[in-house]
C-alpha atoms as a PDB file:
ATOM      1  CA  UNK A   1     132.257  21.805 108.716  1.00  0.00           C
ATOM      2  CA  UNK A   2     128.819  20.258 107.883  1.00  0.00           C
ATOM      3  CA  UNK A   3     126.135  22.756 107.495  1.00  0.00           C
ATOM      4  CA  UNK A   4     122.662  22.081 108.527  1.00  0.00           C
ATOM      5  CA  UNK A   5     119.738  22.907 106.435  1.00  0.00           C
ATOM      6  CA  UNK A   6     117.239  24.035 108.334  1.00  0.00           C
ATOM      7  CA  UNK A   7     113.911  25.554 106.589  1.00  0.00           C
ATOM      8  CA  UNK A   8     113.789  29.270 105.796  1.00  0.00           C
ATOM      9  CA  UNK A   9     110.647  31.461 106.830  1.00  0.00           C
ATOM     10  CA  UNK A  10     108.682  32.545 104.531  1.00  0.00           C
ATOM     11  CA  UNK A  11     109.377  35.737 103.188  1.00  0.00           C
ATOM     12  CA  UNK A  12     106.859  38.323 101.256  1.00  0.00           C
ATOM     13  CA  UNK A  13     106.957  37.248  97.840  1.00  0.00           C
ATOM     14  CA  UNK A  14     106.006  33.544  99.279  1.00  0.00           C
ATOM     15  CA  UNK A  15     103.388  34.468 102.314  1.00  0.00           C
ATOM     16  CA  UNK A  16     100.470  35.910 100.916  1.00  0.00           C
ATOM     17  CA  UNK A  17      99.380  38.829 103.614  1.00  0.00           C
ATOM     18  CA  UNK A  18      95.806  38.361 104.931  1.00  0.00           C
ATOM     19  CA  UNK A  19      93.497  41.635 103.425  1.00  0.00           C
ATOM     20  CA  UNK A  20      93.521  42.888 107.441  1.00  0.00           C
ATOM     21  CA  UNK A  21      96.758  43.156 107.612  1.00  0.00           C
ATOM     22  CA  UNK A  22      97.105  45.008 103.616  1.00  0.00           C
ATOM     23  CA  UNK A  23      93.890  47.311 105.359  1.00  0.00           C
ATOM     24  CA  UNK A  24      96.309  47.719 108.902  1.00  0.00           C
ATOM     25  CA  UNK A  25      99.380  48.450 106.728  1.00  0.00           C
ATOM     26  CA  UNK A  26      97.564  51.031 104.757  1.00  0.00           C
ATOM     27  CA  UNK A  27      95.867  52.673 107.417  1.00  0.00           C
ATOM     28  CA  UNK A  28      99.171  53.781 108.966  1.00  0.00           C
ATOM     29  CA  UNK A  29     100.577  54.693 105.528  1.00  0.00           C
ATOM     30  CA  UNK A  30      97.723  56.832 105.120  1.00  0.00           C
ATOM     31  CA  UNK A  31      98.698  58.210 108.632  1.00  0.00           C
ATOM     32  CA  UNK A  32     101.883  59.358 107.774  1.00  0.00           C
ATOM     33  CA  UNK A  33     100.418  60.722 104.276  1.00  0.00           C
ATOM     34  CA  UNK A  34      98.222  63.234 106.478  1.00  0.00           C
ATOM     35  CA  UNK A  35     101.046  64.081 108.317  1.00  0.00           C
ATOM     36  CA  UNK A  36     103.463  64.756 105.583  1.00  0.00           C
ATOM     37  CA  UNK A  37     100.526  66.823 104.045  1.00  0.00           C
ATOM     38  CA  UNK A  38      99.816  68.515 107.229  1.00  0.00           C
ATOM     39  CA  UNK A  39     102.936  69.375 107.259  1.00  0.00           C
ATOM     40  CA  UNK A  40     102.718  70.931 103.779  1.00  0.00           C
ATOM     41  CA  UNK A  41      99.452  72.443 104.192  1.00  0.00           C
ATOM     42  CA  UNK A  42     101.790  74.468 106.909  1.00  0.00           C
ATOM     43  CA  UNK A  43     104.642  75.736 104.867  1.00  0.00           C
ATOM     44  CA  UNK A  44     101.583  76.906 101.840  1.00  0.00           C
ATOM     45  CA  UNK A  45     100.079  79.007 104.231  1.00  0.00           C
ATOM     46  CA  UNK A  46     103.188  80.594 105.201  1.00  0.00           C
ATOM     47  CA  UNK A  47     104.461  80.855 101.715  1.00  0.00           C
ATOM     48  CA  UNK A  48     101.154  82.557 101.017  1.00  0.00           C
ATOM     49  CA  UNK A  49     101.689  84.765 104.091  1.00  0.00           C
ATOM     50  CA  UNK A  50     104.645  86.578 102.241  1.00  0.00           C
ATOM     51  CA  UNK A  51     102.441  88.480  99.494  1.00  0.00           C
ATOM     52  CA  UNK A  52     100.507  88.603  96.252  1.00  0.00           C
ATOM     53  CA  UNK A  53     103.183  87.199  94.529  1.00  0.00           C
ATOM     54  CA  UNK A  54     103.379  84.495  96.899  1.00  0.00           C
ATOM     55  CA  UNK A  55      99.933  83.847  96.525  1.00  0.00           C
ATOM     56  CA  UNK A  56     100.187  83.598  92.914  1.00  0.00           C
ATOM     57  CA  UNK A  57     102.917  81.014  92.617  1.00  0.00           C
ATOM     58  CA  UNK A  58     100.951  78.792  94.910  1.00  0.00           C
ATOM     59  CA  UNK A  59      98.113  79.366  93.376  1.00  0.00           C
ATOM     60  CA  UNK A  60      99.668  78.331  89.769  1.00  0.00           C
ATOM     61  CA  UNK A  61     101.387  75.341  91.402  1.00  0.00           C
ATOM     62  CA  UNK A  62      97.906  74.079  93.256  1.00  0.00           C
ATOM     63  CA  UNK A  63      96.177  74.361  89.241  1.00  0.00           C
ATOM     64  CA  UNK A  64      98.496  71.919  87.875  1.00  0.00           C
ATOM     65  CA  UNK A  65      96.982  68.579  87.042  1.00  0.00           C
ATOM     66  CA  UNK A  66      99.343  66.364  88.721  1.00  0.00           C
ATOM     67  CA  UNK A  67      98.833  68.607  92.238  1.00  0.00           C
ATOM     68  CA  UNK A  68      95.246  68.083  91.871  1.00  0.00           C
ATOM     69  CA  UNK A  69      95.688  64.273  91.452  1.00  0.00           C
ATOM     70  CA  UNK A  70      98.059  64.359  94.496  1.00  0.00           C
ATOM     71  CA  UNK A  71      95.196  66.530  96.507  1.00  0.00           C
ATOM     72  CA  UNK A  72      92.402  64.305  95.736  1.00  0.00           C
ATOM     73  CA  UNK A  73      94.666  61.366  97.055  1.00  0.00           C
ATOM     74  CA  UNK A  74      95.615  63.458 100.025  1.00  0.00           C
ATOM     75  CA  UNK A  75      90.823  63.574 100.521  1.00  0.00           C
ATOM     76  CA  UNK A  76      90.746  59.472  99.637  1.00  0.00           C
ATOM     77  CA  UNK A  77      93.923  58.910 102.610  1.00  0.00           C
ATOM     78  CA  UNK A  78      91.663  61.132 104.596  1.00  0.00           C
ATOM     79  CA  UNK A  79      88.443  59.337 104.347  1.00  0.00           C
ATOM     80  CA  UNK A  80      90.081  55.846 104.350  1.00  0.00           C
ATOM     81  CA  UNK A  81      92.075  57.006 107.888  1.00  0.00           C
ATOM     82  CA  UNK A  82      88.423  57.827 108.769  1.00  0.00           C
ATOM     83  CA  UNK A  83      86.810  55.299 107.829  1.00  0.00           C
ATOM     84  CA  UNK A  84      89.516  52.675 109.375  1.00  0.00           C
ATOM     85  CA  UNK A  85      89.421  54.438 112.943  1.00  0.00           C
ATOM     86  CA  UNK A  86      85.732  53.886 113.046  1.00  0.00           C
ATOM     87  CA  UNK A  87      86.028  50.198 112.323  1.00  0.00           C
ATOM     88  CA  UNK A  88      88.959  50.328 115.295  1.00  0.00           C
ATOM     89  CA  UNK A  89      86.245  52.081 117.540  1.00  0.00           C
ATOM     90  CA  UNK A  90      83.912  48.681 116.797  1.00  0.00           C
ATOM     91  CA  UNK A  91      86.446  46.679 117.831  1.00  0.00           C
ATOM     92  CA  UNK A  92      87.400  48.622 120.784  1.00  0.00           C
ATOM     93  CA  UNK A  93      83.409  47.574 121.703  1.00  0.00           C
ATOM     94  CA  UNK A  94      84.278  44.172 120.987  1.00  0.00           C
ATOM     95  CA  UNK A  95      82.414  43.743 117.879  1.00  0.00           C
ATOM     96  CA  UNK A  96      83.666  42.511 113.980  1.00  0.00           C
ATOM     97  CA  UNK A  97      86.454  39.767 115.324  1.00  0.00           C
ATOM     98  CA  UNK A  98      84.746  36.854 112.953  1.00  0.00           C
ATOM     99  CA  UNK A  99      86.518  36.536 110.349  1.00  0.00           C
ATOM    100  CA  UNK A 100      84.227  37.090 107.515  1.00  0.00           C
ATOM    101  CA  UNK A 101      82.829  40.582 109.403  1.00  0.00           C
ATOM    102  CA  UNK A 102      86.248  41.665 109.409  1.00  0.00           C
ATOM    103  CA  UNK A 103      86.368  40.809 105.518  1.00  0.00           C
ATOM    104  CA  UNK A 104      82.884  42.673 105.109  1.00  0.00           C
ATOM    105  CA  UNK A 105      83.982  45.904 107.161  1.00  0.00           C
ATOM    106  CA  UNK A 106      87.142  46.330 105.201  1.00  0.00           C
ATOM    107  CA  UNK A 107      85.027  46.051 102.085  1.00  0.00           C
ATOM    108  CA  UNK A 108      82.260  48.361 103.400  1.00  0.00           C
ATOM    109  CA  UNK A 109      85.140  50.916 104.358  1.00  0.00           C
ATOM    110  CA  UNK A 110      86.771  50.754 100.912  1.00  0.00           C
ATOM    111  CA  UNK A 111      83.976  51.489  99.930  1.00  0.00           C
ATOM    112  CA  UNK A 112      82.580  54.424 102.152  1.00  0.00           C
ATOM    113  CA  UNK A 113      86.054  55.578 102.092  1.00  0.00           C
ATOM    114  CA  UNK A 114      85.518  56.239  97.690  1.00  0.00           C
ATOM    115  CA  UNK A 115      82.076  57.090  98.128  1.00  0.00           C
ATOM    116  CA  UNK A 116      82.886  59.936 100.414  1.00  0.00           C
ATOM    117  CA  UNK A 117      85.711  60.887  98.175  1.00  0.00           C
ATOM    118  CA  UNK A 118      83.478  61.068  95.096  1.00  0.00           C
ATOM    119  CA  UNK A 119      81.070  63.258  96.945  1.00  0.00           C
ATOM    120  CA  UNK A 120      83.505  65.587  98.293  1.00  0.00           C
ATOM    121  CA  UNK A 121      84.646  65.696  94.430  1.00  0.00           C
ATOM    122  CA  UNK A 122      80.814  66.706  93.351  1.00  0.00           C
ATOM    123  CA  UNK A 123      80.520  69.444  95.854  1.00  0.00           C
ATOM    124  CA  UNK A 124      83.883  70.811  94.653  1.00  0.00           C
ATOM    125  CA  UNK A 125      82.615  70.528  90.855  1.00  0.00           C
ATOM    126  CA  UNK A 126      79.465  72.280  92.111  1.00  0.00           C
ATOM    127  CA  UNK A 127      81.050  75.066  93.565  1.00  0.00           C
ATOM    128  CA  UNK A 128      83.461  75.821  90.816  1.00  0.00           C
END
């Protein structure tokens, strides 16, 4: 039997995505972050619900370094959801198609996205 070789499609490590579709991709990654966190934010509060002692071990588990790392990831996926939705409402209005907006909005979002992040950081600092 003679096999045919036909061409293969291109697969990820060949086709380079464009950046909106790395930006789409992340945006509903970030989605299901929040969720998942939601979802933890939950179970804390009812941990916390079952006493001072309770209270205690989340509080000692919320102090370590690696939780705070994961928190302040939790306040960039937050931002960058944001900050993503607003660009869909522009569309939605049927603005930013061109192809070089769309570059410039995903850059100005990135951006806005960290900035907010950073400020949400210095009010924390402040208040501490």
């Amino acid at each position: 039997m003679e096999q045919r070789k036909r061409p293969l499609s291109p697969h990820l490590q060949v086709y380079r995505l464009p950046l909106t579709a790395v930006v789409s991709i992340t945006h509903r990654m970030t989605g299901v972050l929040l969720s998942a966190g939601l979802m933890l934010f939950v179970i804390s509060l009812a941990v916390i619900q079952c006493g001072a002692s309770s209270f205690q071990a989340m509080q000692s588990l919320l102090q370590q370094p690696l939780m705070g790392i994961a928190l302040w990831l939790m306040v960039y996926a937050l931002f960058f959801h944001l900050c993503h939705g607003v660009r869909h409402l522009f569309w939605d209005a049927g603005e930013g198609y061109e192809k070089p907006l769309m570059n410039y909005y995903i850059l100005l979002e990135l951006f806005v996205s960290l900035a907010l992040t950073f400020i949400s950081f210095l009010f924390v600092q402040l208040g501490s």
